[in-house]
PDB file of N, CA and C in Angstrom:
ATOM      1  N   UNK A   1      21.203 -23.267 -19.246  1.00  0.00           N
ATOM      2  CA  UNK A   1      20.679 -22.440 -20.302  1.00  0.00           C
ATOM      3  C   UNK A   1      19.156 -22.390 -20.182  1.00  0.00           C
ATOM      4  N   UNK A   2      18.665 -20.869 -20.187  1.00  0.00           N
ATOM      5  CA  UNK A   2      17.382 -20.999 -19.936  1.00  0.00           C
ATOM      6  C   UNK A   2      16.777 -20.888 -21.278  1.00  0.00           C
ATOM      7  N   UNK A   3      15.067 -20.589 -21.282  1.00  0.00           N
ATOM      8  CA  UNK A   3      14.525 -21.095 -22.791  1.00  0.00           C
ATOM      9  C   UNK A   3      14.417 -20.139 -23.148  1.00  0.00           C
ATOM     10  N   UNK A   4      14.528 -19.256 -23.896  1.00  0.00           N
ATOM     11  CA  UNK A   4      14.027 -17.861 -24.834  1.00  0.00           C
ATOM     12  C   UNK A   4      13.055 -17.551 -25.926  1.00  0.00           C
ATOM     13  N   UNK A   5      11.511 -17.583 -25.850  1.00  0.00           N
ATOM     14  CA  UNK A   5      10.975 -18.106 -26.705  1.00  0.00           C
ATOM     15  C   UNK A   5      11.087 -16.775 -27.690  1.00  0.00           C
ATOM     16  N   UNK A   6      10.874 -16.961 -29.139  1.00  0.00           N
ATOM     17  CA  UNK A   6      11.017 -16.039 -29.769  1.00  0.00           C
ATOM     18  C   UNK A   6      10.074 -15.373 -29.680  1.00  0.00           C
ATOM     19  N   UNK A   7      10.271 -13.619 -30.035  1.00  0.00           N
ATOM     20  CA  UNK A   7       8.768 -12.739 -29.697  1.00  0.00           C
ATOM     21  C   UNK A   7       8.269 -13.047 -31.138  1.00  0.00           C
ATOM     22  N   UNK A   8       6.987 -12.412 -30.793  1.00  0.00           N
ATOM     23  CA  UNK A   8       5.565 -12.566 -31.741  1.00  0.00           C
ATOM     24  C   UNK A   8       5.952 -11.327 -32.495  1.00  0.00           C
ATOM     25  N   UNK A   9       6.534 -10.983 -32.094  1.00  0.00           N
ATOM     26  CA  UNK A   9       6.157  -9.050 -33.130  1.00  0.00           C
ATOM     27  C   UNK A   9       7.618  -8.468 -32.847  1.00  0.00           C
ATOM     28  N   UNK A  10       8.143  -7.688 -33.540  1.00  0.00           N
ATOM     29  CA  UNK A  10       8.967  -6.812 -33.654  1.00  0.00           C
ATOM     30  C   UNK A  10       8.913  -5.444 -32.866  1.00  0.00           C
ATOM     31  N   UNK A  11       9.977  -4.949 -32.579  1.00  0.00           N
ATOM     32  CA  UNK A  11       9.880  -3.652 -31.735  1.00  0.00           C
ATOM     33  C   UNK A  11       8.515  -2.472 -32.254  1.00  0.00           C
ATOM     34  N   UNK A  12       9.046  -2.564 -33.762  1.00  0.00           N
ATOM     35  CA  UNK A  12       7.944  -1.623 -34.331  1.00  0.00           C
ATOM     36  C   UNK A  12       6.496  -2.459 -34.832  1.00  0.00           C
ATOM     37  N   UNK A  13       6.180  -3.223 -34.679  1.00  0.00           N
ATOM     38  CA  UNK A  13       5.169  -4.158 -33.981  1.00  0.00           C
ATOM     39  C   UNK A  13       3.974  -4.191 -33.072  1.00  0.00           C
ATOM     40  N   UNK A  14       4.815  -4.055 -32.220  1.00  0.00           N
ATOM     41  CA  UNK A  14       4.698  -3.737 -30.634  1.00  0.00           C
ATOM     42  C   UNK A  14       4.390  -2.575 -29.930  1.00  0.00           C
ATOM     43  N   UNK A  15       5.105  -1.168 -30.953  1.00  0.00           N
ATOM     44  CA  UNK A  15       4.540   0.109 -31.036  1.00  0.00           C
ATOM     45  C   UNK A  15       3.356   0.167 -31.410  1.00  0.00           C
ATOM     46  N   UNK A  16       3.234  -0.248 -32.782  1.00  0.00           N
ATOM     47  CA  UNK A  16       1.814   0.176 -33.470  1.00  0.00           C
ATOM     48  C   UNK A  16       0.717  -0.413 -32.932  1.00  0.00           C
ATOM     49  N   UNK A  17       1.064  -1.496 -32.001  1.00  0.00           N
ATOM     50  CA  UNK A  17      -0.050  -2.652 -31.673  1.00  0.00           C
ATOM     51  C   UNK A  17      -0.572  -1.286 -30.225  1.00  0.00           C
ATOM     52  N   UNK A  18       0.508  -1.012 -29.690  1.00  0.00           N
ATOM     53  CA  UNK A  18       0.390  -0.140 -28.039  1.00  0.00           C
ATOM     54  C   UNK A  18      -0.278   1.041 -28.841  1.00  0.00           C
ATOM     55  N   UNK A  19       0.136   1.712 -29.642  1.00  0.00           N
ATOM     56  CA  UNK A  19      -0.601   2.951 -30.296  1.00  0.00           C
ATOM     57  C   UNK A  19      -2.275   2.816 -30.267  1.00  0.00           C
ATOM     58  N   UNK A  20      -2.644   1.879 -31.560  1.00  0.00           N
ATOM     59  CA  UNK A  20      -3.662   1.690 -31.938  1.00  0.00           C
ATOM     60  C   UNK A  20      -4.859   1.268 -30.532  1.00  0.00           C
ATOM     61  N   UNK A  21      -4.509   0.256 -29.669  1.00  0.00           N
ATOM     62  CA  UNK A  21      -4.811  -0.058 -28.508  1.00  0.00           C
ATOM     63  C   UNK A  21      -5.508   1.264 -27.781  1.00  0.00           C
ATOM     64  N   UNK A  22      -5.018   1.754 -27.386  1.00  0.00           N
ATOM     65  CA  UNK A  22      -4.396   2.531 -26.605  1.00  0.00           C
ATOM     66  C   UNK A  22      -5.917   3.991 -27.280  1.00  0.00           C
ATOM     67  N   UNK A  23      -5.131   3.985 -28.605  1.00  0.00           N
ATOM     68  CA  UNK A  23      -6.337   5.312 -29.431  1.00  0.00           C
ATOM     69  C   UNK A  23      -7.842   4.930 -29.506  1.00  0.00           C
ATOM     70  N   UNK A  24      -7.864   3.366 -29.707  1.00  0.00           N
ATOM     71  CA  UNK A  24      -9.193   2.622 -30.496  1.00  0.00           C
ATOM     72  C   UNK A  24     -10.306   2.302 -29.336  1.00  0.00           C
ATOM     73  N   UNK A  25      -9.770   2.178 -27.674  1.00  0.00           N
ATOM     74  CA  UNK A  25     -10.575   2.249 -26.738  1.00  0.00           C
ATOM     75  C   UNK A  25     -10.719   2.753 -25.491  1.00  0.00           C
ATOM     76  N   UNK A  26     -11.551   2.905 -25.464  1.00  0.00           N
ATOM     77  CA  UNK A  26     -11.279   4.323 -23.781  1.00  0.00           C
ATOM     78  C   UNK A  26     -10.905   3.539 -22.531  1.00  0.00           C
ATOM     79  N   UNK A  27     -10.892   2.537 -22.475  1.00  0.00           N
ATOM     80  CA  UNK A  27      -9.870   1.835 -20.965  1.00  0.00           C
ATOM     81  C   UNK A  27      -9.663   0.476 -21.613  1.00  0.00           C
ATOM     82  N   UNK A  28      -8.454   0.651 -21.713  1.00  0.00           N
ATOM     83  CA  UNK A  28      -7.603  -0.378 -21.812  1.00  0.00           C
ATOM     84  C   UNK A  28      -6.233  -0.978 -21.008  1.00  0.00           C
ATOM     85  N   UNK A  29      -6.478  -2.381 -20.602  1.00  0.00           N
ATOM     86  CA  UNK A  29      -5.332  -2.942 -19.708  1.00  0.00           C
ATOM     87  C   UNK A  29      -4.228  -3.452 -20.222  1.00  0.00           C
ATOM     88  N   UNK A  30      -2.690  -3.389 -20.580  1.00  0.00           N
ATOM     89  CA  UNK A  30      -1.741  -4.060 -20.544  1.00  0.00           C
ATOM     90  C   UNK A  30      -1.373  -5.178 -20.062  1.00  0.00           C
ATOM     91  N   UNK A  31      -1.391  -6.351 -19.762  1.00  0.00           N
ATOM     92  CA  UNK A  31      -1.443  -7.547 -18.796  1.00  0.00           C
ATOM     93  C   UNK A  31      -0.710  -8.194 -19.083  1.00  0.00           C
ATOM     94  N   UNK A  32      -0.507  -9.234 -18.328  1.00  0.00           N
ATOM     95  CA  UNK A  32       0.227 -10.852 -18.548  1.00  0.00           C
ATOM     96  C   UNK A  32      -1.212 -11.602 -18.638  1.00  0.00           C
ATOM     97  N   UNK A  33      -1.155 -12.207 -19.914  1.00  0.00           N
ATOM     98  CA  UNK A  33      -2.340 -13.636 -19.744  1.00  0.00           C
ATOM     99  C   UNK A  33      -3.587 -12.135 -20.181  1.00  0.00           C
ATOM    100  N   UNK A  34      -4.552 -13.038 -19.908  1.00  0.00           N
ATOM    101  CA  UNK A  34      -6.056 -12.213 -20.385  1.00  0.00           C
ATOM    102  C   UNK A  34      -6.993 -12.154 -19.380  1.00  0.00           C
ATOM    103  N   UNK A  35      -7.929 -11.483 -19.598  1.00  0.00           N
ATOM    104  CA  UNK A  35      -8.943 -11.228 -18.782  1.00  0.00           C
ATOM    105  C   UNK A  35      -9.349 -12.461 -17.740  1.00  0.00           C
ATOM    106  N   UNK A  36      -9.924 -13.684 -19.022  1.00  0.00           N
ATOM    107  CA  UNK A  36     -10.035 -14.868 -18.065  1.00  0.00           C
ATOM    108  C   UNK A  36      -8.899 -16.162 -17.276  1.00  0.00           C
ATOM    109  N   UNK A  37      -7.829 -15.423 -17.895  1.00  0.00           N
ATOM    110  CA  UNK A  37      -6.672 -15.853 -17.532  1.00  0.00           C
ATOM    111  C   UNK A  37      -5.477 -15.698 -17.097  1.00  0.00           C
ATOM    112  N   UNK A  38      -5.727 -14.632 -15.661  1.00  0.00           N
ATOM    113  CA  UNK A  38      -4.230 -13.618 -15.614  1.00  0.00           C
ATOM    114  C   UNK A  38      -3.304 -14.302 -15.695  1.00  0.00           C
ATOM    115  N   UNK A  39      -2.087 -14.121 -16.078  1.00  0.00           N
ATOM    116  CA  UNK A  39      -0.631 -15.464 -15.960  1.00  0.00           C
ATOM    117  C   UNK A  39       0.376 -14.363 -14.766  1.00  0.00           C
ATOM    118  N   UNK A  40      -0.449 -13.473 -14.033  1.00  0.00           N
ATOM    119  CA  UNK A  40       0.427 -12.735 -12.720  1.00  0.00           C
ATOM    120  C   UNK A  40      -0.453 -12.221 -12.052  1.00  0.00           C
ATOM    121  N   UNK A  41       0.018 -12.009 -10.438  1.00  0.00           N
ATOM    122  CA  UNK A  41      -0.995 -11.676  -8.980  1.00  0.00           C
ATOM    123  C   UNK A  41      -1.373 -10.061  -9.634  1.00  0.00           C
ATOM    124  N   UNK A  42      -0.578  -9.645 -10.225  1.00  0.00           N
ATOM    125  CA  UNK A  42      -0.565  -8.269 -10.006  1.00  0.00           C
ATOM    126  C   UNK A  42      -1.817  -7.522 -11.516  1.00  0.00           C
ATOM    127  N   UNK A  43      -1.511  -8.258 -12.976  1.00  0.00           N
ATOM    128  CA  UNK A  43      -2.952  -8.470 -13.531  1.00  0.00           C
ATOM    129  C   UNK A  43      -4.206  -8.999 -12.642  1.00  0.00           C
ATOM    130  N   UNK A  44      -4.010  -9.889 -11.998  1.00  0.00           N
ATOM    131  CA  UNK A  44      -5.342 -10.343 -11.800  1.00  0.00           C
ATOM    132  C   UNK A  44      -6.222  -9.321 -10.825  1.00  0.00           C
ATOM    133  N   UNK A  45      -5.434  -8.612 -10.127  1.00  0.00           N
ATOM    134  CA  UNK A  45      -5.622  -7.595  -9.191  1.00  0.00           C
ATOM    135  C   UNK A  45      -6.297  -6.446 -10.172  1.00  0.00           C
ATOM    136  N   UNK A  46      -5.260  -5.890 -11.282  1.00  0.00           N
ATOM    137  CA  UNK A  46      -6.140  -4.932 -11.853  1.00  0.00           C
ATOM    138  C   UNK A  46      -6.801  -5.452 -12.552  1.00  0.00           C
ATOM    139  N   UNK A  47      -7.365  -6.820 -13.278  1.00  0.00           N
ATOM    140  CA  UNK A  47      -8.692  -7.010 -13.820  1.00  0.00           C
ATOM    141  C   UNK A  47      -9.738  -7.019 -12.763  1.00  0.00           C
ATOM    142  N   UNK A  48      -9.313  -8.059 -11.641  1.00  0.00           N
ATOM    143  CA  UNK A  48     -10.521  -7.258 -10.796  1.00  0.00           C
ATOM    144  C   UNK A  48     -11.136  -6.013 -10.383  1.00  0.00           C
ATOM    145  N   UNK A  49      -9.805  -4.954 -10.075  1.00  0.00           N
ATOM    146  CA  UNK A  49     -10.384  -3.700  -9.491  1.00  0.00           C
ATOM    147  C   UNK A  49     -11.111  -2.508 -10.859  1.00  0.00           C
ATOM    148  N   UNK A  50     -10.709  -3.097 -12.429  1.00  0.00           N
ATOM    149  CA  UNK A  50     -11.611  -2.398 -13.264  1.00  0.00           C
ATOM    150  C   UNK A  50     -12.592  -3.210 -13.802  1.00  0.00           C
ATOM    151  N   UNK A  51     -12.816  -4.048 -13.486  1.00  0.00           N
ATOM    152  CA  UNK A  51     -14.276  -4.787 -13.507  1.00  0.00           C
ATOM    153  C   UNK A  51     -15.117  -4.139 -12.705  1.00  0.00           C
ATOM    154  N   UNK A  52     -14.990  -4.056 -11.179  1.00  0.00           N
ATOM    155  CA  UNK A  52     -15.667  -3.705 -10.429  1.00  0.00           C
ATOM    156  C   UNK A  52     -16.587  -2.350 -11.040  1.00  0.00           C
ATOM    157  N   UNK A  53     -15.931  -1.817 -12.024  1.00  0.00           N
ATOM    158  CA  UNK A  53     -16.201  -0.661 -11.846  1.00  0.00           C
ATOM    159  C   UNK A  53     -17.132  -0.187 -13.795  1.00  0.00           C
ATOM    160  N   UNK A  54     -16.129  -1.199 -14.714  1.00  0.00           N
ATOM    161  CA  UNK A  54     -16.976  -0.701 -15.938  1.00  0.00           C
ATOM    162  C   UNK A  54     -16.531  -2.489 -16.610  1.00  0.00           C
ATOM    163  N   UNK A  55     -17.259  -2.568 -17.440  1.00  0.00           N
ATOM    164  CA  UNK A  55     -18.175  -3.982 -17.810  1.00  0.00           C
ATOM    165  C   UNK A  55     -17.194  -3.880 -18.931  1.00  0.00           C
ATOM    166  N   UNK A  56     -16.998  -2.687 -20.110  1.00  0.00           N
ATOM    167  CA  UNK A  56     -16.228  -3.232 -21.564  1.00  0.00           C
ATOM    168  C   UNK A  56     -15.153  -2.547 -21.277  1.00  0.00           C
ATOM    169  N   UNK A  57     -14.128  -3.309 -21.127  1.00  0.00           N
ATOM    170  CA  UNK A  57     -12.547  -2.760 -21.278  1.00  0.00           C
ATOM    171  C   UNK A  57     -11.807  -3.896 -22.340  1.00  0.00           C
ATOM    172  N   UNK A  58     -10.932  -3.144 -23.085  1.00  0.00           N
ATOM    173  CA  UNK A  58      -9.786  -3.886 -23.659  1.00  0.00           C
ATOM    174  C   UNK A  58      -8.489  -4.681 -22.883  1.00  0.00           C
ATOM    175  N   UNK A  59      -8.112  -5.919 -23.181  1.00  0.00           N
ATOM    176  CA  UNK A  59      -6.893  -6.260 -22.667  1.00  0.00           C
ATOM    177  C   UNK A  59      -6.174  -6.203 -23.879  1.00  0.00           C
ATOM    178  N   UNK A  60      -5.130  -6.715 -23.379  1.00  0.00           N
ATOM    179  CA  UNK A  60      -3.558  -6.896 -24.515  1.00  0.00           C
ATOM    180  C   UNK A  60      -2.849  -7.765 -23.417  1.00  0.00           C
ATOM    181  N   UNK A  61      -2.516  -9.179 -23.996  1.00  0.00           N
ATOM    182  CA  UNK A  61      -2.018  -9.447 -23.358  1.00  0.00           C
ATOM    183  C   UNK A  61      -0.306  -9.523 -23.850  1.00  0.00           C
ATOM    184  N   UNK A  62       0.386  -9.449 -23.190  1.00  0.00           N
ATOM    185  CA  UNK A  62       1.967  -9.243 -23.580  1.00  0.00           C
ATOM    186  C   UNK A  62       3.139 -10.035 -23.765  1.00  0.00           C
ATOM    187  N   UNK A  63       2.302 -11.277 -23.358  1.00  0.00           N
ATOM    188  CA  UNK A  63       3.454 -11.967 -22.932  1.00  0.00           C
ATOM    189  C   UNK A  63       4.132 -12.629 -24.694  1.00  0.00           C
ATOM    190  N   UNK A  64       3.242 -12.571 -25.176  1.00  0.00           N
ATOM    191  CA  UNK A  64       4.018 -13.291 -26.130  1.00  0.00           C
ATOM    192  C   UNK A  64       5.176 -12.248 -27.063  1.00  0.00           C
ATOM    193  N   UNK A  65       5.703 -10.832 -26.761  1.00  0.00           N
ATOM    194  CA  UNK A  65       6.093 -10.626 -27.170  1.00  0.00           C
ATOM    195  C   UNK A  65       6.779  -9.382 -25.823  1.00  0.00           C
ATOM    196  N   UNK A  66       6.967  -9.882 -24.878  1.00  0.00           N
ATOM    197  CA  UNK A  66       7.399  -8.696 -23.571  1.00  0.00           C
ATOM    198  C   UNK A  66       8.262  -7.884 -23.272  1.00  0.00           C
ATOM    199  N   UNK A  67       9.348  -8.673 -24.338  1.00  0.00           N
ATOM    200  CA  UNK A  67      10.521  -7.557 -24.295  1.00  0.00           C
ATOM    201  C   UNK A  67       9.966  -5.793 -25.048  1.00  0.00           C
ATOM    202  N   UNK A  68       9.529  -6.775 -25.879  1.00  0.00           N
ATOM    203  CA  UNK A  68       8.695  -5.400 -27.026  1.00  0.00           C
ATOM    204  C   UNK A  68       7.942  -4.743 -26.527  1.00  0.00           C
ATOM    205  N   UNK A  69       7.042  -4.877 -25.771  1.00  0.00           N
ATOM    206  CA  UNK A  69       5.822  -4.587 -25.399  1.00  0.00           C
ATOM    207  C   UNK A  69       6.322  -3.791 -24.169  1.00  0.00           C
ATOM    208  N   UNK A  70       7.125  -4.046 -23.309  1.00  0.00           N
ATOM    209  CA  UNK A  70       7.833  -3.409 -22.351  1.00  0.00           C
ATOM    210  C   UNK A  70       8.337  -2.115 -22.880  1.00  0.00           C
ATOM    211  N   UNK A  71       9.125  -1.913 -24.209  1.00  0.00           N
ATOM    212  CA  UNK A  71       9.781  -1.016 -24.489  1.00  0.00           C
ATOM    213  C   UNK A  71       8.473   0.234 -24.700  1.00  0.00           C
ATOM    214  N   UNK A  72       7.501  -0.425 -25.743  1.00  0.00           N
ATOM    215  CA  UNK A  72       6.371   0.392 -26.504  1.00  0.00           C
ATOM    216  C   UNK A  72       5.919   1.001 -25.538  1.00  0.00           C
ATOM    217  N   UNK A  73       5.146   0.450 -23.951  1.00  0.00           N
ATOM    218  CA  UNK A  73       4.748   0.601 -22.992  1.00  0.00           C
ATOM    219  C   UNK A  73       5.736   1.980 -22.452  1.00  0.00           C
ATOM    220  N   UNK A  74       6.941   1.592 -22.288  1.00  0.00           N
ATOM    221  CA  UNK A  74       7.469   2.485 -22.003  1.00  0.00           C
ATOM    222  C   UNK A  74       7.779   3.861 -22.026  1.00  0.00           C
ATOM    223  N   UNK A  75       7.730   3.370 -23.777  1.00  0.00           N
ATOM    224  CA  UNK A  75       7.872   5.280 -24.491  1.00  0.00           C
ATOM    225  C   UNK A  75       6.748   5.648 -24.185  1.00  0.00           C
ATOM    226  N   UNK A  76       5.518   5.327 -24.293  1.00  0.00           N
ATOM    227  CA  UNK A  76       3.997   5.957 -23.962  1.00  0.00           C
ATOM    228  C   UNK A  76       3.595   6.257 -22.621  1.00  0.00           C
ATOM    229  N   UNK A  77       4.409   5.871 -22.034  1.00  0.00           N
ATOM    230  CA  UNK A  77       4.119   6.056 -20.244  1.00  0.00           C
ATOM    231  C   UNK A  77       5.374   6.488 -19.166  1.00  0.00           C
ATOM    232  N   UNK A  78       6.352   6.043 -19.678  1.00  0.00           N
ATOM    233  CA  UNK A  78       7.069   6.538 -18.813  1.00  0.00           C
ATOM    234  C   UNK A  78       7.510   5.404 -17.809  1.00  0.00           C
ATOM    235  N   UNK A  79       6.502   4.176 -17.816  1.00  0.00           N
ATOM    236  CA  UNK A  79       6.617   3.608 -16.475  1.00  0.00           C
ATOM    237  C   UNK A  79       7.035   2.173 -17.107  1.00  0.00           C
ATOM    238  N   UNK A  80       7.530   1.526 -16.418  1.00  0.00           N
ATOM    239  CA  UNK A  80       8.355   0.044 -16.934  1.00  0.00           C
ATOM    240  C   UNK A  80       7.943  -1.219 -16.253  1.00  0.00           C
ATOM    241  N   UNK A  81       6.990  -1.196 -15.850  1.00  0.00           N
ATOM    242  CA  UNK A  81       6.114  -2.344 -15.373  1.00  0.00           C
ATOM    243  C   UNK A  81       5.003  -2.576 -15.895  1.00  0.00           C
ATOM    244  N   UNK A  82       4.267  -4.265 -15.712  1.00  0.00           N
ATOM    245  CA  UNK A  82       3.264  -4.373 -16.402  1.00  0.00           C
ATOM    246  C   UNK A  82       2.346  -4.848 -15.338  1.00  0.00           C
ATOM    247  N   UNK A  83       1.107  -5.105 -15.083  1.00  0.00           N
ATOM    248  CA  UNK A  83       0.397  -4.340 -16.379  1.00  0.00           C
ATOM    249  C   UNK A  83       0.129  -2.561 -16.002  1.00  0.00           C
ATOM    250  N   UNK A  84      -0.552  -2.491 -16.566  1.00  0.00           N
ATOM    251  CA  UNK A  84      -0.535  -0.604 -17.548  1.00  0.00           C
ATOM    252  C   UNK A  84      -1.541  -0.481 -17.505  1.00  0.00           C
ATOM    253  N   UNK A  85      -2.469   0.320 -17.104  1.00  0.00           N
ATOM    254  CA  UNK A  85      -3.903   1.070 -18.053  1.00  0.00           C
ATOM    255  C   UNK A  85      -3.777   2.594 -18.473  1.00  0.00           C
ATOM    256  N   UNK A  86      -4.806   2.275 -19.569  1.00  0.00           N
ATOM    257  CA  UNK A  86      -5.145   3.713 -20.294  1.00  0.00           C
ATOM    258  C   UNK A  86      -6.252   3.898 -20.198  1.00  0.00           C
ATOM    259  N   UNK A  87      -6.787   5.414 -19.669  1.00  0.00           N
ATOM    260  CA  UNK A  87      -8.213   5.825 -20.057  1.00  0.00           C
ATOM    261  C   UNK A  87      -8.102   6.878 -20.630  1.00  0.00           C
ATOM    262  N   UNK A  88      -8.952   6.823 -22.036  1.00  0.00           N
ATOM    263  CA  UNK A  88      -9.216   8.074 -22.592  1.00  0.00           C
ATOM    264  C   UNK A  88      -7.729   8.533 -23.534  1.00  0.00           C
ATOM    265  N   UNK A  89      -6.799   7.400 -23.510  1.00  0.00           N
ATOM    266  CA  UNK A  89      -5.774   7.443 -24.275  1.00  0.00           C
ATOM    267  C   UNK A  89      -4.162   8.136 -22.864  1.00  0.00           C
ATOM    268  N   UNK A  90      -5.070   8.290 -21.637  1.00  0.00           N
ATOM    269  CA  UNK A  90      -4.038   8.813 -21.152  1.00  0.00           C
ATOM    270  C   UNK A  90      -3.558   7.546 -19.959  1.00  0.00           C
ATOM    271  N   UNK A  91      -2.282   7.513 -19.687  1.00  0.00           N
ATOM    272  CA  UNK A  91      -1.344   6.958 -18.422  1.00  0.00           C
ATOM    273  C   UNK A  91      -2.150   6.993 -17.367  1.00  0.00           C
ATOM    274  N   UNK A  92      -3.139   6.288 -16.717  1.00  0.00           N
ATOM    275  CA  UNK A  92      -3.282   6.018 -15.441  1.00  0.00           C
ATOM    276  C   UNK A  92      -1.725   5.068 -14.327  1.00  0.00           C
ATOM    277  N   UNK A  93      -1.836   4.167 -14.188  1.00  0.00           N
ATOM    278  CA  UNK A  93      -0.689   3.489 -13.511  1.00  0.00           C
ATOM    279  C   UNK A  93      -0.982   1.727 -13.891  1.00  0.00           C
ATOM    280  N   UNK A  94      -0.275   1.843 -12.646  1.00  0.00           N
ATOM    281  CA  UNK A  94      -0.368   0.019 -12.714  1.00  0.00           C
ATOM    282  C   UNK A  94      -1.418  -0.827 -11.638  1.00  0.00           C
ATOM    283  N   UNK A  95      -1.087  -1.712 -11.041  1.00  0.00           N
ATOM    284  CA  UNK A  95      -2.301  -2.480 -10.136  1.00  0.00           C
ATOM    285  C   UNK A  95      -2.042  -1.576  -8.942  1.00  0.00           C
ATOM    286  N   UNK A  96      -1.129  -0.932  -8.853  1.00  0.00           N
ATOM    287  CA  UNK A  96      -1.315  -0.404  -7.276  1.00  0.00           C
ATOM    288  C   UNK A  96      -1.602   1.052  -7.191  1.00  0.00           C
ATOM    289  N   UNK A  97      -1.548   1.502  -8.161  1.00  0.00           N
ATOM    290  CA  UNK A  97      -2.081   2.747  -8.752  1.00  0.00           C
ATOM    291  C   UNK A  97      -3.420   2.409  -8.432  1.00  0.00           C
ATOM    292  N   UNK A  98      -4.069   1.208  -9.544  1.00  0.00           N
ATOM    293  CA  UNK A  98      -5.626   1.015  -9.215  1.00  0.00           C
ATOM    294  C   UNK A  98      -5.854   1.505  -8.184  1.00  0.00           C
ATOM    295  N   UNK A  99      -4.970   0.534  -6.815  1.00  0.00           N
ATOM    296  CA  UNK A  99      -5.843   0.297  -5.752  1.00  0.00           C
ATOM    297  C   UNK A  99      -5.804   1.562  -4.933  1.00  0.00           C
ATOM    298  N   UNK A 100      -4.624   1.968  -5.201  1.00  0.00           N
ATOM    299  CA  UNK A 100      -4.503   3.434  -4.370  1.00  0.00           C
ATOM    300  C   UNK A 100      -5.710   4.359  -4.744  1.00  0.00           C
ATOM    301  N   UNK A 101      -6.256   4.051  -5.896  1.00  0.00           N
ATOM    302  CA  UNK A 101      -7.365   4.918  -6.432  1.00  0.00           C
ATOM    303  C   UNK A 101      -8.672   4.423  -5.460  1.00  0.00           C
ATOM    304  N   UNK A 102      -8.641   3.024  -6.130  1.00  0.00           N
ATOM    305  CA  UNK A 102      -9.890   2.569  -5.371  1.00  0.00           C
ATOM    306  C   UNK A 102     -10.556   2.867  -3.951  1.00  0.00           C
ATOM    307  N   UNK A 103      -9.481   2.554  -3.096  1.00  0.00           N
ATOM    308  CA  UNK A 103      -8.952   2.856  -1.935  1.00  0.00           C
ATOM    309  C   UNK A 103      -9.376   4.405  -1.612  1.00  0.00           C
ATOM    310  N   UNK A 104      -9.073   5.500  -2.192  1.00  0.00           N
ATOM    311  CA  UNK A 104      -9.803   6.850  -2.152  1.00  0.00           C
ATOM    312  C   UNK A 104     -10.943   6.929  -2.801  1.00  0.00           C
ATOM    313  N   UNK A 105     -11.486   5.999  -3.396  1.00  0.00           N
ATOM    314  CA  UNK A 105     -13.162   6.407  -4.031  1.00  0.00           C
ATOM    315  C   UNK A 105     -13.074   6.878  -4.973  1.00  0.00           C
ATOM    316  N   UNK A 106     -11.324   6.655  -5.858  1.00  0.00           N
ATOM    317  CA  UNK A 106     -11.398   7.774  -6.968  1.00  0.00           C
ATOM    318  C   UNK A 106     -11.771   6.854  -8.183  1.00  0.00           C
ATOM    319  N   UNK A 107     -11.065   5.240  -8.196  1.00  0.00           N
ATOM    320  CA  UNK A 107     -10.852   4.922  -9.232  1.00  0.00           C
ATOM    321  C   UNK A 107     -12.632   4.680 -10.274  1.00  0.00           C
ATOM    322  N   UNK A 108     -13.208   4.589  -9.792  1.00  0.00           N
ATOM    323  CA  UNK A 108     -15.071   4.598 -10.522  1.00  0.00           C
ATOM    324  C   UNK A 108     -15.240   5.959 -11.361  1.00  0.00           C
ATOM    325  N   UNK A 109     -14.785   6.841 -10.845  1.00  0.00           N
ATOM    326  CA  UNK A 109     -14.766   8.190 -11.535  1.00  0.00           C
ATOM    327  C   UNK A 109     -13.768   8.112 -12.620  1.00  0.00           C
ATOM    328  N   UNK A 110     -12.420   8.048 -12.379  1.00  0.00           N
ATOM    329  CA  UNK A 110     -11.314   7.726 -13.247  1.00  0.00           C
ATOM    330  C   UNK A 110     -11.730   6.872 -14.479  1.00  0.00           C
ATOM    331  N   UNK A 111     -12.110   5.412 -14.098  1.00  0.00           N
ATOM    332  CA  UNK A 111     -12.204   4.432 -15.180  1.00  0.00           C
ATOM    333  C   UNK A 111     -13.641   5.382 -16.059  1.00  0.00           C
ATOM    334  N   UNK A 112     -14.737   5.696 -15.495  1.00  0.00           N
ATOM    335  CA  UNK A 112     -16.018   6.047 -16.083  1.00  0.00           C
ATOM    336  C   UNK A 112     -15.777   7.811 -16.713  1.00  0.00           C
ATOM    337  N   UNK A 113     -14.607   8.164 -16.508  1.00  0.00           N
ATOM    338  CA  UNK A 113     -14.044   9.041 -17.462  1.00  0.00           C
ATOM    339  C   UNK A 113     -13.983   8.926 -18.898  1.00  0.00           C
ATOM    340  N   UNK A 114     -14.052   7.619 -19.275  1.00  0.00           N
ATOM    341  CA  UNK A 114     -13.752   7.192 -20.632  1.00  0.00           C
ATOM    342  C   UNK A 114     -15.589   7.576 -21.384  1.00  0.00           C
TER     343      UNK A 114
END
């Protein structure tokens, strides 16, 4: 039997938390763990590659409530992996999205869109 910790927030919770997020700052990351603490390879990847590029971004970190946060994430994007960014309130991708950006010279323009 594995451990199941209970979530922090409720489905509709978890919406309003992704809504507000999402409206209240122009690039914001979805993650596991936080800025100074990714808890996955694939956050730590996109905190690095939007650092590189703009100094104030929002995190959220998810874990304490992931089933939820997965779903909320979902309806707003379409996409079912974490982590997530938003600029400007819209769906960019995930860490490999970043890099695919980066990688073309796009993502500095993208993030400084906000």
């Amino acid at each position: 039997m594995t451990f199941q910790p209970e979530s922090e927030l409720s489905s509709e919770e978890a919406r309003s938390r992704v809504e507000s997020a999402i409206a209240d700052n122009d690039v914001v990351l979805f993650m596991k763990g936080n800025r100074l603490m990714p808890q996955c390879g694939y956050s730590k990847r996109a905190v690095g590659l939007i650092s590189e590029h703009v100094e104030e971004f929002e995190t959220v970190d998810v874990l304490p409530a992931l089933p939820e946060y997965r779903e909320a994430l979902s309806a707003e994007s379409g996409w079912e992996t974490i982590p997530q960014t938003f600029v400007d309130g819209e769906f960019v991708g995930g860490s490999d999205v970043l890099a695919e950006l980066e990688e073309r010279g796009e993502l500095a323009e993208t993030l400084e869109a906000a």
